[in-house]
N, C-alpha and C. Protein backbone atom coordinates (compact mmCIF):
# COMPACT_ATOMS: atom_id res chain seq x y z
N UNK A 1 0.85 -1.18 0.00
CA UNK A 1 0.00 0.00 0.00
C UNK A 1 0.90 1.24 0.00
N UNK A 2 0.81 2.27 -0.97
CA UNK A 2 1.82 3.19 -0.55
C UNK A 2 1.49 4.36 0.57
N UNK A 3 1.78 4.85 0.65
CA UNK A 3 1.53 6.19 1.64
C UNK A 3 0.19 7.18 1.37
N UNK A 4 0.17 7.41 0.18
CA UNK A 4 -1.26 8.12 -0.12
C UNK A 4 -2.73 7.12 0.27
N UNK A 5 -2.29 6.01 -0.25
CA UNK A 5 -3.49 4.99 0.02
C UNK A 5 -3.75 4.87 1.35
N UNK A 6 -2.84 4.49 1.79
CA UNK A 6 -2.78 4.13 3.81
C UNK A 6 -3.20 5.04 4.48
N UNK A 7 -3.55 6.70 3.82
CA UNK A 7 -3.66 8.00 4.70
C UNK A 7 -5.54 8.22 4.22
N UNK A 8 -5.94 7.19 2.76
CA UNK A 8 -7.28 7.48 2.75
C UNK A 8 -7.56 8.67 1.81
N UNK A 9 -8.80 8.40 1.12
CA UNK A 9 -9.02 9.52 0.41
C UNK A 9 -9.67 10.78 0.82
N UNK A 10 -9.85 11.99 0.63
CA UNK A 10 -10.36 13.09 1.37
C UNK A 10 -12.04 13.39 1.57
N UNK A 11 -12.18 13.42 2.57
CA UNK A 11 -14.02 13.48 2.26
C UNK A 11 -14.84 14.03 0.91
N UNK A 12 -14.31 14.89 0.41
CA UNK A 12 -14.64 15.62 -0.80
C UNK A 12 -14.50 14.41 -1.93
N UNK A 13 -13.83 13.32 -1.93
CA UNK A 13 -13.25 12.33 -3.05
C UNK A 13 -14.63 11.57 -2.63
N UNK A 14 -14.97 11.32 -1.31
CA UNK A 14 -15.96 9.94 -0.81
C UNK A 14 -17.26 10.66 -0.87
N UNK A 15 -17.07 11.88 -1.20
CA UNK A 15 -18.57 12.63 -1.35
C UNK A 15 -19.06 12.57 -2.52
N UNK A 16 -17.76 12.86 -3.22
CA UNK A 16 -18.02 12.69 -5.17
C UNK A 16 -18.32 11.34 -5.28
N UNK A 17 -17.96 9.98 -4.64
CA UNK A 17 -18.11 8.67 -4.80
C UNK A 17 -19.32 7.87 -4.69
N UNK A 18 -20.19 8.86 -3.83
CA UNK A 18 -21.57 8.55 -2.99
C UNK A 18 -22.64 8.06 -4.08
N UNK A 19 -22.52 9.05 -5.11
CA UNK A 19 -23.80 8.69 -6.29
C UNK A 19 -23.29 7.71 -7.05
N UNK A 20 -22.22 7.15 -7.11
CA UNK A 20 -21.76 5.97 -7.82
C UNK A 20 -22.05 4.44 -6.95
N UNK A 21 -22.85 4.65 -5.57
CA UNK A 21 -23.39 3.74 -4.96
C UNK A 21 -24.87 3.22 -5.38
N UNK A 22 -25.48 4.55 -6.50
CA UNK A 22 -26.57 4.35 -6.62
C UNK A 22 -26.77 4.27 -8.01
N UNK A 23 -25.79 3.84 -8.64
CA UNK A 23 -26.02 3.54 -10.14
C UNK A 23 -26.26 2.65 -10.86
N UNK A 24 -26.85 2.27 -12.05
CA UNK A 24 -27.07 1.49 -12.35
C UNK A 24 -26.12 0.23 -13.00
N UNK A 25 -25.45 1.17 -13.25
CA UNK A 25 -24.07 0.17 -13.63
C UNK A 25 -23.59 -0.97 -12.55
N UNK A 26 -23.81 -2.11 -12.69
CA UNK A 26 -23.87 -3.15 -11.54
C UNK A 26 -21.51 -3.08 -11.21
N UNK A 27 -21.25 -3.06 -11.89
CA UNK A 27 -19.65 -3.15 -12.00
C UNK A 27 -19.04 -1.50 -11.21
N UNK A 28 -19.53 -0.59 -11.90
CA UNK A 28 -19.62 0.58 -10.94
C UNK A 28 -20.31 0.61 -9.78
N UNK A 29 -20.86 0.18 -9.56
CA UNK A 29 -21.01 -0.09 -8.05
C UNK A 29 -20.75 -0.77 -6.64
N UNK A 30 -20.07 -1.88 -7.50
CA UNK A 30 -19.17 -2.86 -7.04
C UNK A 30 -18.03 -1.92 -6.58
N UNK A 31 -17.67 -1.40 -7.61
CA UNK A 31 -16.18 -0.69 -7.58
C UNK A 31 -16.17 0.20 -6.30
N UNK A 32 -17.52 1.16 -6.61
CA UNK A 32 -17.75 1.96 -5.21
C UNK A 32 -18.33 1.39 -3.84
N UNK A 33 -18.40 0.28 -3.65
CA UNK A 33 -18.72 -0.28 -2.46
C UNK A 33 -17.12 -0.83 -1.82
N UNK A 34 -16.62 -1.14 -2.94
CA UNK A 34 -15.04 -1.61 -2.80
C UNK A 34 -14.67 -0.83 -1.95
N UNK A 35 -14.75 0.15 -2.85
CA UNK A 35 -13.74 1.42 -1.96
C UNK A 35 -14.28 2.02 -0.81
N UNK A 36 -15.12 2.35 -0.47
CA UNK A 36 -16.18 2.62 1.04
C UNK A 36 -15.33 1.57 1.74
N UNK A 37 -15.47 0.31 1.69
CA UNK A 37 -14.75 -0.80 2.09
C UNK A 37 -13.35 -0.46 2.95
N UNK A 38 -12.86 -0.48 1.74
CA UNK A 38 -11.27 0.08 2.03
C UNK A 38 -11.28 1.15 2.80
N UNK A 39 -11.80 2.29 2.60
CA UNK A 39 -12.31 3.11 3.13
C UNK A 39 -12.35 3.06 4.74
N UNK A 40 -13.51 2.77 4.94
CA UNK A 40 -13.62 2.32 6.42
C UNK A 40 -12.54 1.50 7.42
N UNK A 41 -11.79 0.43 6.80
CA UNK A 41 -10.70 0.15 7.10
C UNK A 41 -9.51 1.13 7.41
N UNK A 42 -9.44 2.11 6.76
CA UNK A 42 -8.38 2.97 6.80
C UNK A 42 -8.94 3.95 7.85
N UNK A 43 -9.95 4.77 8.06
CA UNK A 43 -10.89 5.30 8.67
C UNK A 43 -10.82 4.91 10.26
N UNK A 44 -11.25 3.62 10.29
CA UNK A 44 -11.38 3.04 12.04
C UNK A 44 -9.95 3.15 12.44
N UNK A 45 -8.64 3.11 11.86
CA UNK A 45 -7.22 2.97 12.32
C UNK A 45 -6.86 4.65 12.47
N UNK A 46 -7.80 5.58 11.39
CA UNK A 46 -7.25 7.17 12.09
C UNK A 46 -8.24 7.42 13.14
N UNK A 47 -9.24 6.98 13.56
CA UNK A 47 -10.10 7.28 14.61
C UNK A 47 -11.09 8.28 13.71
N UNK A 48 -11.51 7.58 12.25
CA UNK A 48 -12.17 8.82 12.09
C UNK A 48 -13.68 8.42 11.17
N UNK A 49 -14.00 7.86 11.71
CA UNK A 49 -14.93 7.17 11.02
C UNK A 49 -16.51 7.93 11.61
N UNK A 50 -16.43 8.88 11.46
CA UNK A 50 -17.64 10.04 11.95
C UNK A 50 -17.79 10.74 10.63
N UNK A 51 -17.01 10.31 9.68
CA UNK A 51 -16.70 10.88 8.42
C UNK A 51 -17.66 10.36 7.61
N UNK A 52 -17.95 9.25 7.75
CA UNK A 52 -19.01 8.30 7.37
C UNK A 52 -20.65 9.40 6.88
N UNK A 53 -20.98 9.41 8.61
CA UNK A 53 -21.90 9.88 8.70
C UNK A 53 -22.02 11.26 8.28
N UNK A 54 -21.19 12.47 8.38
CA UNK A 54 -20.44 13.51 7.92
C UNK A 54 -21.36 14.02 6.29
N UNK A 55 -20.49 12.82 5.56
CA UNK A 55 -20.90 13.06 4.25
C UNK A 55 -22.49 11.98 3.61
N UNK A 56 -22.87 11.56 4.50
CA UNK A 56 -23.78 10.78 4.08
C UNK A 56 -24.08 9.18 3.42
N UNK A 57 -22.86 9.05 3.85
CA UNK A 57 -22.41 7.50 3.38
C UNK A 57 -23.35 6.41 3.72
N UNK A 58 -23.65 6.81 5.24
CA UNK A 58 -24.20 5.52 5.96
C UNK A 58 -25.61 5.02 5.95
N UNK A 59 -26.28 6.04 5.18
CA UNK A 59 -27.74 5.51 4.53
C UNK A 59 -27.55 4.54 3.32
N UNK A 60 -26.83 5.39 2.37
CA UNK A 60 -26.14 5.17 1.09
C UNK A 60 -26.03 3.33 0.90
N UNK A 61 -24.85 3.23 2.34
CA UNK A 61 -23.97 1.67 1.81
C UNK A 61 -25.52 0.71 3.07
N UNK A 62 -26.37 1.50 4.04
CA UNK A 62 -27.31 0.54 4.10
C UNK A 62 -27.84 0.16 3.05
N UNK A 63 -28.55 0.85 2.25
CA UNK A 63 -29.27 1.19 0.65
C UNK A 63 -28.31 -0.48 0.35
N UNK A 64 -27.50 -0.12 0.00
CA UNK A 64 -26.75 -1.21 -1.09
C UNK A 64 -26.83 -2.48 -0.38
N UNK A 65 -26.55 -2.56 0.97
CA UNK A 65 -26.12 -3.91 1.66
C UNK A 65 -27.13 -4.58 1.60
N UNK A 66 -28.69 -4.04 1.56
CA UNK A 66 -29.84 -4.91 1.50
C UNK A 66 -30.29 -5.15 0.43
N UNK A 67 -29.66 -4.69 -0.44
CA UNK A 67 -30.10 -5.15 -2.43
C UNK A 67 -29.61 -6.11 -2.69
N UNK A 68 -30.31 -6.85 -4.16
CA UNK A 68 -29.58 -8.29 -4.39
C UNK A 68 -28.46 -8.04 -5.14
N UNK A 69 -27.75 -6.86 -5.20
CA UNK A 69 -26.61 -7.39 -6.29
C UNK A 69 -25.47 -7.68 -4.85
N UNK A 70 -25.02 -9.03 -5.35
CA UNK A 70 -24.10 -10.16 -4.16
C UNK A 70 -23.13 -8.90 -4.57
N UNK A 71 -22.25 -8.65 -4.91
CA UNK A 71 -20.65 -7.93 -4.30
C UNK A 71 -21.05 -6.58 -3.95
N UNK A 72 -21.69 -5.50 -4.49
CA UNK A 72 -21.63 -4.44 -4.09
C UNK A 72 -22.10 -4.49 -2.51
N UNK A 73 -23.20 -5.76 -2.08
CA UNK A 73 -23.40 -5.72 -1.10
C UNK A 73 -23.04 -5.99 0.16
N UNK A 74 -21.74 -7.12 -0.49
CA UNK A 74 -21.31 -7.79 0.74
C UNK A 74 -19.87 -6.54 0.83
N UNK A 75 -19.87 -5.66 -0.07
CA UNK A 75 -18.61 -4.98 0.42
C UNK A 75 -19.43 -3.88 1.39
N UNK A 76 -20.39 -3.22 0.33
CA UNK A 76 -21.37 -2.38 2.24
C UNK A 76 -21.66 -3.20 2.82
N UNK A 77 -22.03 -4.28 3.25
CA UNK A 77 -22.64 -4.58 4.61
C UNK A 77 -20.85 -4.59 5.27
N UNK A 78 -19.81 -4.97 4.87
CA UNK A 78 -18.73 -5.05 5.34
C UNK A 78 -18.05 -3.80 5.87
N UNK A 79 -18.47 -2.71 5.30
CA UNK A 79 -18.17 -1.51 5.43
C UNK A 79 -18.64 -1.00 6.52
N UNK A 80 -19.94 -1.23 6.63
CA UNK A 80 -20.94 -0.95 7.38
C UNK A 80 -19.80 -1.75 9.11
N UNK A 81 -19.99 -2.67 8.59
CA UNK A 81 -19.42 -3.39 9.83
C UNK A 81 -18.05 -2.84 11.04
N UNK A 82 -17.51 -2.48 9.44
CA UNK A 82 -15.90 -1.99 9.98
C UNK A 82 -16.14 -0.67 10.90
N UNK A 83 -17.08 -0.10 10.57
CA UNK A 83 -17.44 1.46 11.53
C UNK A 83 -18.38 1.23 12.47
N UNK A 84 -18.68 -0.09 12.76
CA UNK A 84 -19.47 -0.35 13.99
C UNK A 84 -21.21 0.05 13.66
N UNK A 85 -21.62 -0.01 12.21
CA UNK A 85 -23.10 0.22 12.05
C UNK A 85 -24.02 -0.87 12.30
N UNK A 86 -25.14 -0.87 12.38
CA UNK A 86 -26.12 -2.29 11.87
C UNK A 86 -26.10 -2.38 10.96
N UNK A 87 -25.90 -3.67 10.09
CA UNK A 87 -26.66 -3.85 8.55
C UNK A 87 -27.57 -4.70 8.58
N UNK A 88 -27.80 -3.88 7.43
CA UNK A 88 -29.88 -4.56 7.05
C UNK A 88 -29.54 -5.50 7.00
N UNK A 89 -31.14 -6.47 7.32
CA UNK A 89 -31.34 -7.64 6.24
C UNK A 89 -31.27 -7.33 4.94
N UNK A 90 -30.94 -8.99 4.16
CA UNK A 90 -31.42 -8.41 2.51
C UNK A 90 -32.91 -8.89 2.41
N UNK A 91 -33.36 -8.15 1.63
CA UNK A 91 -34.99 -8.37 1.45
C UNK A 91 -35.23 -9.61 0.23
N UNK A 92 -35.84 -10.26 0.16
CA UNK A 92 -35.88 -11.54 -0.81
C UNK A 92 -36.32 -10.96 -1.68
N UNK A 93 -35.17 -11.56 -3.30
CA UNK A 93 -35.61 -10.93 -4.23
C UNK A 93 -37.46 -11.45 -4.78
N UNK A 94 -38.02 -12.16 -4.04
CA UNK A 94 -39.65 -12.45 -4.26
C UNK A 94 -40.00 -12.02 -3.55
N UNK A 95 -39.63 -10.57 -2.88
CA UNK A 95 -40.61 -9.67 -2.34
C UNK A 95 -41.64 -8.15 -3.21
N UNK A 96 -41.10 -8.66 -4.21
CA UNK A 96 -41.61 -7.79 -5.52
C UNK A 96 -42.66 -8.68 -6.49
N UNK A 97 -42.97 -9.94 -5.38
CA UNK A 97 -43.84 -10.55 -6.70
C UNK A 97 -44.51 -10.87 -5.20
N UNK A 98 -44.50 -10.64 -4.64
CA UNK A 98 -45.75 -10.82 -3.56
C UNK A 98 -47.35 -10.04 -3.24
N UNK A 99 -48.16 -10.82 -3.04
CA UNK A 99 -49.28 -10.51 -2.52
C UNK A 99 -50.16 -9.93 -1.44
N UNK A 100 -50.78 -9.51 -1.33
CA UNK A 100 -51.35 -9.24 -0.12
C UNK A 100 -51.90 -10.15 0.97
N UNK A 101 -52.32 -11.23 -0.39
CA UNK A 101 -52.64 -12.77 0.41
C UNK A 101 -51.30 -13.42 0.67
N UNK A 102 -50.32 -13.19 0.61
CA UNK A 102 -49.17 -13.75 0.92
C UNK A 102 -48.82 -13.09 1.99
N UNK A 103 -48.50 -14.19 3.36
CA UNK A 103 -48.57 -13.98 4.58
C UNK A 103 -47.36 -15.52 5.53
């Protein structure tokens, strides 16, 4: 890891990163859950993981951790983890074909 990486990117970088959590691009989103990931890792070791909440992250990577796409999610719910949040359940993807009589 070199020295820039190990010190983390600047809130302004993870603020610009935020709407790339909500895109449709399944691979771009991966990418940006990655890095939240990493992120948070680097974050809990400066004591600074208030940064999270700061810029609005921590709705954001709930949002993702309970959707079905498998990597973007398991890197937020992981993210989520590393800063001490709850993560969602994931909601079954046959909760969009359900009924009212379904009970």
């Amino acid at each position: 890891m070199s020295a820039k990486q190990s010190h983390g990117q600047s809130s302004a970088w993870l603020r610009r990163l935020l709407p790339v959590l909500n895109s449709n691009r399944e691979e771009a989103k991966n990418l940006a859950a990655f890095h939240f990931c990493m992120e948070a890792e680097i974050k809990v070791k400066q004591g600074k993981t208030s940064l999270f909440e700061e810029i609005g992250a921590i709705e954001a990577l709930k949002k993702v951790a309970s959707s079905p796409n498998g990597i973007a999610s398991k890197y937020a719910a992981q993210a989520l983890r590393i800063i001490g949040e709850d993560v969602p359940h994931k909601l079954s993807q046959q909760v969009p074909t359900w009924t009212v009589d379904d009970e």
